[in-house]
C-alpha atoms as a PDB file:
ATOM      1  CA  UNK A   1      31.779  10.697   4.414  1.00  0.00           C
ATOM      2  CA  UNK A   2      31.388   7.599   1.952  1.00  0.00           C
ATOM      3  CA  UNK A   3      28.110   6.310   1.341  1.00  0.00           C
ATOM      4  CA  UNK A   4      26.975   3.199   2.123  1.00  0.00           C
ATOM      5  CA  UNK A   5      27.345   0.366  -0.027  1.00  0.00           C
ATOM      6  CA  UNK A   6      23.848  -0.806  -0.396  1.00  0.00           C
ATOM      7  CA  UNK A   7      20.845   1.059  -1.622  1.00  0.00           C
ATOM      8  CA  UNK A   8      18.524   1.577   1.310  1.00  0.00           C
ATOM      9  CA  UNK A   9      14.907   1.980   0.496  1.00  0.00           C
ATOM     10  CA  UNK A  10      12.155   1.103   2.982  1.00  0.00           C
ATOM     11  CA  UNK A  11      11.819  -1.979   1.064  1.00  0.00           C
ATOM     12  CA  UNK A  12      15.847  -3.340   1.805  1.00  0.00           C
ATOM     13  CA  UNK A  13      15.675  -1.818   5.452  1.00  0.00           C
ATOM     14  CA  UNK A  14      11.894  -2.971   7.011  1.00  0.00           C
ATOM     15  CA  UNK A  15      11.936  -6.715   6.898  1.00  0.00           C
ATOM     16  CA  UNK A  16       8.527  -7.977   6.020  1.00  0.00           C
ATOM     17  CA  UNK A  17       7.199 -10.575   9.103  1.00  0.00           C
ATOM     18  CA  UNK A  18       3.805 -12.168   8.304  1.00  0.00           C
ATOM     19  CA  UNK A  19       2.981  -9.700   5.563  1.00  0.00           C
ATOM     20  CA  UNK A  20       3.188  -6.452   8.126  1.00  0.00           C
ATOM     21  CA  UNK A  21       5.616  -3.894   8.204  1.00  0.00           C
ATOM     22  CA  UNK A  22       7.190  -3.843  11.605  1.00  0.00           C
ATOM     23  CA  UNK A  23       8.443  -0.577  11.191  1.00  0.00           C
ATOM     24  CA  UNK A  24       9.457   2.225   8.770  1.00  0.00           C
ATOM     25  CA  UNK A  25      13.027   1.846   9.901  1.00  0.00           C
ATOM     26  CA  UNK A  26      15.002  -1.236  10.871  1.00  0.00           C
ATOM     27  CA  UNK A  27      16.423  -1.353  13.993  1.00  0.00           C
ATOM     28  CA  UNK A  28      19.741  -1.802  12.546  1.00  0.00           C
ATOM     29  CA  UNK A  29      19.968   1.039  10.291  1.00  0.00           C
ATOM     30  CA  UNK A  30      18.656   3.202  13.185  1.00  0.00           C
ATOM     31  CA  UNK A  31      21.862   2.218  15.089  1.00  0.00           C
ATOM     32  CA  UNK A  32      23.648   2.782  11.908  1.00  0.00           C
ATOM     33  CA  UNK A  33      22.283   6.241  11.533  1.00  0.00           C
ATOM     34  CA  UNK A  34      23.120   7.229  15.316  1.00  0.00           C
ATOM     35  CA  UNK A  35      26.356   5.347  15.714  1.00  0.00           C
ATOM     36  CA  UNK A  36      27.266   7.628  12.157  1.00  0.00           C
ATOM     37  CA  UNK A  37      25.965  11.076  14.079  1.00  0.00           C
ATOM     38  CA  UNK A  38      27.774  10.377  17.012  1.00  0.00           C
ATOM     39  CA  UNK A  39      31.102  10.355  15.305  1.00  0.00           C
ATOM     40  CA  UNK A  40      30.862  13.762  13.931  1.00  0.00           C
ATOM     41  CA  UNK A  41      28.572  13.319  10.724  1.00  0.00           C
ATOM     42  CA  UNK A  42      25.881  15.988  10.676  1.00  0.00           C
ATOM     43  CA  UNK A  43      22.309  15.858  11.068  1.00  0.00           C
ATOM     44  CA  UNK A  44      21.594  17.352   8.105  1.00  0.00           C
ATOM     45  CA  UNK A  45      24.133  15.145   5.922  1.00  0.00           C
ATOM     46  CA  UNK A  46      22.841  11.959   6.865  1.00  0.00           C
ATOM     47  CA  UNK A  47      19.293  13.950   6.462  1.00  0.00           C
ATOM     48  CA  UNK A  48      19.563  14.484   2.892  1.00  0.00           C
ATOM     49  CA  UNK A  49      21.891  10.543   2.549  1.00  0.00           C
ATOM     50  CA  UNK A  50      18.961   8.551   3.793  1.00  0.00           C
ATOM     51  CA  UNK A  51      15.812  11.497   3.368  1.00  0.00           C
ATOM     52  CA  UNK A  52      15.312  11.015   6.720  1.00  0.00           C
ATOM     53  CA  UNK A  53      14.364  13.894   8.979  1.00  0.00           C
ATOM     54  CA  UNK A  54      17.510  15.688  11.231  1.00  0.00           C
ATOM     55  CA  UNK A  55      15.314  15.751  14.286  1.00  0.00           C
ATOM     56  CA  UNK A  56      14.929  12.380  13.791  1.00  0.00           C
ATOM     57  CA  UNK A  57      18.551  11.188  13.626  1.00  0.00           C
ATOM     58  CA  UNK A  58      19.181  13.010  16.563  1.00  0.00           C
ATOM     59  CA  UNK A  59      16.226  11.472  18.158  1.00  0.00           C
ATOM     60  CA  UNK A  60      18.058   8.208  17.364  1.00  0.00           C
ATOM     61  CA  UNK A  61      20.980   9.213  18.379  1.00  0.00           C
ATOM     62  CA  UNK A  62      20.221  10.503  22.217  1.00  0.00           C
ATOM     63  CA  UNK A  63      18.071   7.202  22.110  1.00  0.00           C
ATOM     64  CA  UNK A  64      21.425   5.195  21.010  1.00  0.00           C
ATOM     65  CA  UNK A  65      23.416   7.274  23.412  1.00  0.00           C
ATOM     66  CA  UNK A  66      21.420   6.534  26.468  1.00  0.00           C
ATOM     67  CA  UNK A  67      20.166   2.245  25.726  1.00  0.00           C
ATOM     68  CA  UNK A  68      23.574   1.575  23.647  1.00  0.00           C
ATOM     69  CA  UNK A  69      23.393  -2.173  22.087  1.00  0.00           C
ATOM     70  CA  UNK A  70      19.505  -2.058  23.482  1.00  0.00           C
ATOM     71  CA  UNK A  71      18.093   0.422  21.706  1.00  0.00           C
ATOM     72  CA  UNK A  72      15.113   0.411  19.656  1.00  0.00           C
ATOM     73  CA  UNK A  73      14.429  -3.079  21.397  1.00  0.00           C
ATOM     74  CA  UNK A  74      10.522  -3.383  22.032  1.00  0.00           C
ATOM     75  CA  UNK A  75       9.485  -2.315  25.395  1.00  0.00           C
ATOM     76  CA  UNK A  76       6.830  -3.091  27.842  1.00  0.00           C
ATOM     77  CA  UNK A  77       5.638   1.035  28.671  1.00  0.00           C
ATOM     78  CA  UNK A  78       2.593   0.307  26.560  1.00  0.00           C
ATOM     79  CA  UNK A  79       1.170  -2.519  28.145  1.00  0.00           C
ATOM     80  CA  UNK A  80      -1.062  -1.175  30.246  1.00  0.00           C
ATOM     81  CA  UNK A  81      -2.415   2.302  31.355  1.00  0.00           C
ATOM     82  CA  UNK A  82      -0.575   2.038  34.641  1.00  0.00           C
ATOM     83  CA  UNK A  83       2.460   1.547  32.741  1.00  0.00           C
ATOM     84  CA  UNK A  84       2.194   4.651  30.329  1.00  0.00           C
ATOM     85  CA  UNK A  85       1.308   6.347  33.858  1.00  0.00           C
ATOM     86  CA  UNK A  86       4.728   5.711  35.205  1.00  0.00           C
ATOM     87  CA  UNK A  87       6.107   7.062  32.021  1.00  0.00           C
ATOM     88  CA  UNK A  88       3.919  10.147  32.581  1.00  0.00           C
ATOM     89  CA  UNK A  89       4.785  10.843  35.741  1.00  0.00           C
ATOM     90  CA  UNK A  90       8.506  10.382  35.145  1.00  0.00           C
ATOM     91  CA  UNK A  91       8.504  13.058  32.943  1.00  0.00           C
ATOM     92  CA  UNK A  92       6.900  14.978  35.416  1.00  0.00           C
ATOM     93  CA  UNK A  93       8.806  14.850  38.561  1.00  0.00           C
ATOM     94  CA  UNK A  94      11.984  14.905  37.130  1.00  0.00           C
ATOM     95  CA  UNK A  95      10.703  17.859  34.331  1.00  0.00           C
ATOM     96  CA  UNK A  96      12.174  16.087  31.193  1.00  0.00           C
ATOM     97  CA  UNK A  97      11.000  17.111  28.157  1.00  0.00           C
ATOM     98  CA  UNK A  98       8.670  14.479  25.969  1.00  0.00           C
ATOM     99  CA  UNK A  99      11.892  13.949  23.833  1.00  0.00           C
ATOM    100  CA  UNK A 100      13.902  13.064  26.701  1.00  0.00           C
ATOM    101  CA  UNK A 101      11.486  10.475  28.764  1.00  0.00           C
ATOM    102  CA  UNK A 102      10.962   9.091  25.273  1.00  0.00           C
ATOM    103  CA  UNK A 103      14.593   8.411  24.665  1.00  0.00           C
ATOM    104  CA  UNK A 104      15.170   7.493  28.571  1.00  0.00           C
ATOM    105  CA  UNK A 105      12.099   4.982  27.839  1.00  0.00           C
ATOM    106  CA  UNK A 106      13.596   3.367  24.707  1.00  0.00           C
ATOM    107  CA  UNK A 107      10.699   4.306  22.952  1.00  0.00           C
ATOM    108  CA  UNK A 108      10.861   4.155  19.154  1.00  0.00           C
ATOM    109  CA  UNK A 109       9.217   8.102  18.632  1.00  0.00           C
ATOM    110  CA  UNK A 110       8.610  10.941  20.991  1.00  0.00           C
ATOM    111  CA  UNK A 111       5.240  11.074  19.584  1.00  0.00           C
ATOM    112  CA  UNK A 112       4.379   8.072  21.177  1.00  0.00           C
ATOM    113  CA  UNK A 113       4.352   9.861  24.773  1.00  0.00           C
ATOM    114  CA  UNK A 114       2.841  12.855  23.253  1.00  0.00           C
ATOM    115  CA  UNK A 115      -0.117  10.829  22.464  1.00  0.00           C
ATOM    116  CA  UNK A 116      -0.414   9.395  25.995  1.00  0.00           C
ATOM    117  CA  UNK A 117       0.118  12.875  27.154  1.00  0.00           C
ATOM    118  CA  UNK A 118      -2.848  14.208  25.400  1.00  0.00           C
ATOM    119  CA  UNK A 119      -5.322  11.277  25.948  1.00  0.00           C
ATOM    120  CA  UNK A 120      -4.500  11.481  29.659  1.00  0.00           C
ATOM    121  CA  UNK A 121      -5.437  15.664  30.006  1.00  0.00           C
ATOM    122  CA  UNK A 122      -8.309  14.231  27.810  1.00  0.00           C
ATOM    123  CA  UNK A 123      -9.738  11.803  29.406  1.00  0.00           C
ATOM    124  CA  UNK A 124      -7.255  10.897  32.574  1.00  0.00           C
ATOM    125  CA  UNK A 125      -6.264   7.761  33.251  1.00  0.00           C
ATOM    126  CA  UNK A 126      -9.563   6.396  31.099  1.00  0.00           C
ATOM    127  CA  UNK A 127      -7.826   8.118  27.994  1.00  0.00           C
ATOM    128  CA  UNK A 128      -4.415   5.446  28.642  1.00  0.00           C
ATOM    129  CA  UNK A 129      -6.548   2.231  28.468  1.00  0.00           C
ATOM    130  CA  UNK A 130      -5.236   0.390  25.344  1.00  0.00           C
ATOM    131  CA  UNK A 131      -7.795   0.657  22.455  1.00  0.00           C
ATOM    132  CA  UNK A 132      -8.425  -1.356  20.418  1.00  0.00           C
ATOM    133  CA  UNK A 133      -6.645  -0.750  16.771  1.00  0.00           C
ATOM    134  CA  UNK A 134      -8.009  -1.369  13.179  1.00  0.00           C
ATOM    135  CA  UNK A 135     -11.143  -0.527  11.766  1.00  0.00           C
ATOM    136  CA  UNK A 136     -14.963  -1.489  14.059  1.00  0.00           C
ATOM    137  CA  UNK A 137     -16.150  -4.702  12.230  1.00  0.00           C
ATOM    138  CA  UNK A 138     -19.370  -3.965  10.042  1.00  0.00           C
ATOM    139  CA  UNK A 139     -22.534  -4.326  12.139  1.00  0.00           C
ATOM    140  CA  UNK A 140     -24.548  -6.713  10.810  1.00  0.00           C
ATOM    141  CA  UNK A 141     -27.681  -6.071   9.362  1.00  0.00           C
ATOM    142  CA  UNK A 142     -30.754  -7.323  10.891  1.00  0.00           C
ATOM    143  CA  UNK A 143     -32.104 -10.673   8.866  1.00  0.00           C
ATOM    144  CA  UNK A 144     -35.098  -9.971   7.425  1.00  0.00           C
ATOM    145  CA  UNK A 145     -37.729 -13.006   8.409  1.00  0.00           C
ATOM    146  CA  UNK A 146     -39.924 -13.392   4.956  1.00  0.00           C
ATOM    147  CA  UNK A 147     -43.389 -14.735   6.112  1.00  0.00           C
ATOM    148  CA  UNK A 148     -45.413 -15.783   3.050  1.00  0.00           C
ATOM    149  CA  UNK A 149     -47.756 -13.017   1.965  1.00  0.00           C
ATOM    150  CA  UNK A 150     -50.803 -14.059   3.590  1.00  0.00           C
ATOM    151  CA  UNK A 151     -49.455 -14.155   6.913  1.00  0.00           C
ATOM    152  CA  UNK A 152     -47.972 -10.468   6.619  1.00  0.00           C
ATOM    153  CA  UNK A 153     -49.914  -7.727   8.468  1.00  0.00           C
ATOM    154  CA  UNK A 154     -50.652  -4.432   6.145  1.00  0.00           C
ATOM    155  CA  UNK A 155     -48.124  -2.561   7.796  1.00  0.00           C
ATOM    156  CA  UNK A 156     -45.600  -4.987   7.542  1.00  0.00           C
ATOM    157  CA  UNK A 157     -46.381  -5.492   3.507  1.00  0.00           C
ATOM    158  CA  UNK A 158     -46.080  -1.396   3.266  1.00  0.00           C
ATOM    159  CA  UNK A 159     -42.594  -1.233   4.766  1.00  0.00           C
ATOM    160  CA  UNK A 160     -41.679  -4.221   2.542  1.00  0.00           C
ATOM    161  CA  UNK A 161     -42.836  -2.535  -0.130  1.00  0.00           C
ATOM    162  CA  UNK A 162     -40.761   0.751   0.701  1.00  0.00           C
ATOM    163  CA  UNK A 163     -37.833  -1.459   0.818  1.00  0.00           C
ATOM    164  CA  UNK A 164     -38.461  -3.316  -2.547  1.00  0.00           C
ATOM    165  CA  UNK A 165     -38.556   0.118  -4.058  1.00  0.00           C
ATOM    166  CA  UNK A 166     -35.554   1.631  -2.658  1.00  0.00           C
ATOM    167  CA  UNK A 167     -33.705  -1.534  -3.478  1.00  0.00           C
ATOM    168  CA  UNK A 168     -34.700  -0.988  -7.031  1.00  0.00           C
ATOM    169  CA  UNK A 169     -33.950   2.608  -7.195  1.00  0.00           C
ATOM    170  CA  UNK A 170     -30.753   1.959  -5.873  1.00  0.00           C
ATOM    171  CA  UNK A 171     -30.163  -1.201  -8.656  1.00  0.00           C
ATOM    172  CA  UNK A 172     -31.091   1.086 -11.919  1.00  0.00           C
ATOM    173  CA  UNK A 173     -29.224   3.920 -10.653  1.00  0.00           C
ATOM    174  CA  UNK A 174     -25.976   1.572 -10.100  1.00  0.00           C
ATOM    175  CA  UNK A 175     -26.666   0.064 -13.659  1.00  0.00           C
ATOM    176  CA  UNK A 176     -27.048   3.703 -15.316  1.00  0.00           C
ATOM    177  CA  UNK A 177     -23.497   4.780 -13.399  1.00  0.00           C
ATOM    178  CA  UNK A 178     -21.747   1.731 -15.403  1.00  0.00           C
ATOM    179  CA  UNK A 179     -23.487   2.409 -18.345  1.00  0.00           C
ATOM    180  CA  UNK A 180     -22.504   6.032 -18.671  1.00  0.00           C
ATOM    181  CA  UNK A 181     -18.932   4.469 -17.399  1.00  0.00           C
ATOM    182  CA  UNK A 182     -18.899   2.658 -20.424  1.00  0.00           C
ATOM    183  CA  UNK A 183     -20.004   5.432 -22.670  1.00  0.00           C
ATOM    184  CA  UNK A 184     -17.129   7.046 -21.274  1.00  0.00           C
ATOM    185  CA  UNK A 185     -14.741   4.783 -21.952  1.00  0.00           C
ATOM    186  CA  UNK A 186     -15.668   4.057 -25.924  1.00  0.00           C
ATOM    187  CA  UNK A 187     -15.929   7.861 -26.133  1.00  0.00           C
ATOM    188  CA  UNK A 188     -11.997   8.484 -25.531  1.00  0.00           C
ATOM    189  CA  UNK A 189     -11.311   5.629 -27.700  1.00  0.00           C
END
């Protein structure tokens, strides 16, 4: 088998769109990587050509066999819970493995189903809503309203006192950490 004429690193291979990866592998070298395993070339050679996993080329591969020129296209099975439903219960009445109905479904990974599989014996059809992805924004912390001094109840002037304090524990302690930082530092030079 030659090798191919281009280094491919997951730089040359994932295109960058709008500063995201879309995904680890290009579509195209997928159908590269199949098309190549489906003419004879082993699992395990193209494993170590492209340090990709075996299991995963032949994922590719019965994906590529089954969708052809439409494979790894994007697909609408994770639109909505109903949807991943359908895909849940095609597994089921016709007793495909996850592999398979992954593959029949065009879906870029098995694991993909495996997830809905497990959120659904979780939580049922709840556990198959989409969720929303990224990180919870911060909550925001509550304003505090300064009255002038005068105006402040005693117990209100106690807890602002706590505060003060623990605000300026918390400021020397910071300012000690970068000081011993910077002993640190002129110590190893």
């Amino acid at each position: 088998m030659k090798k191919p004429e281009t280094e491919l690193t997951p730089n040359s291979w994932t295109p960058i769109i709008g500063g995201l990866f879309m995904s680890k592998y290009s579509r195209e070298l997928k159908c590269i990587i199949a098309k190549q395993y489906l003419d004879g070339t082993s699992s395990l050679y193209l494993a170590k050509q492209y340090s990709i996993s075996s299991r995963q080329i032949r994922y590719w591969a019965q994906v590529f066999t089954i969708h052809g020129t439409d494979s790894f296209l994007p697909t609408q099975h994770a639109a909505t819970a109903q949807t991943k439903r359908k895909a849940l219960n095609l597994m089921w009445t016709n007793e495909w493995s996850l592999t398979h109905t992954s593959a029949v479904l065009n879906l870029s990974s098995p694991g993909i189903l495996s997830v809905w599989l497990k959120r659904f014996n979780e939580l049922g059809i709840k556990g198959l809503k989409m969720r929303q992805k990224g990180r919870p924004s911060m909550k925001q912390q509550p304003q505090r309203t300064t009255k002038p001094d005068n105006e402040m109840t005693l117990e209100e002037l106690k807890e602002e006192l706590v505060y003060l304090r623990t605000e300026n524990a918390v400021l020397k302690k910071l300012e000690e950490l970068e000081q011993e930082k910077n002993r640190r530092t002129k110590k190893k030079r």
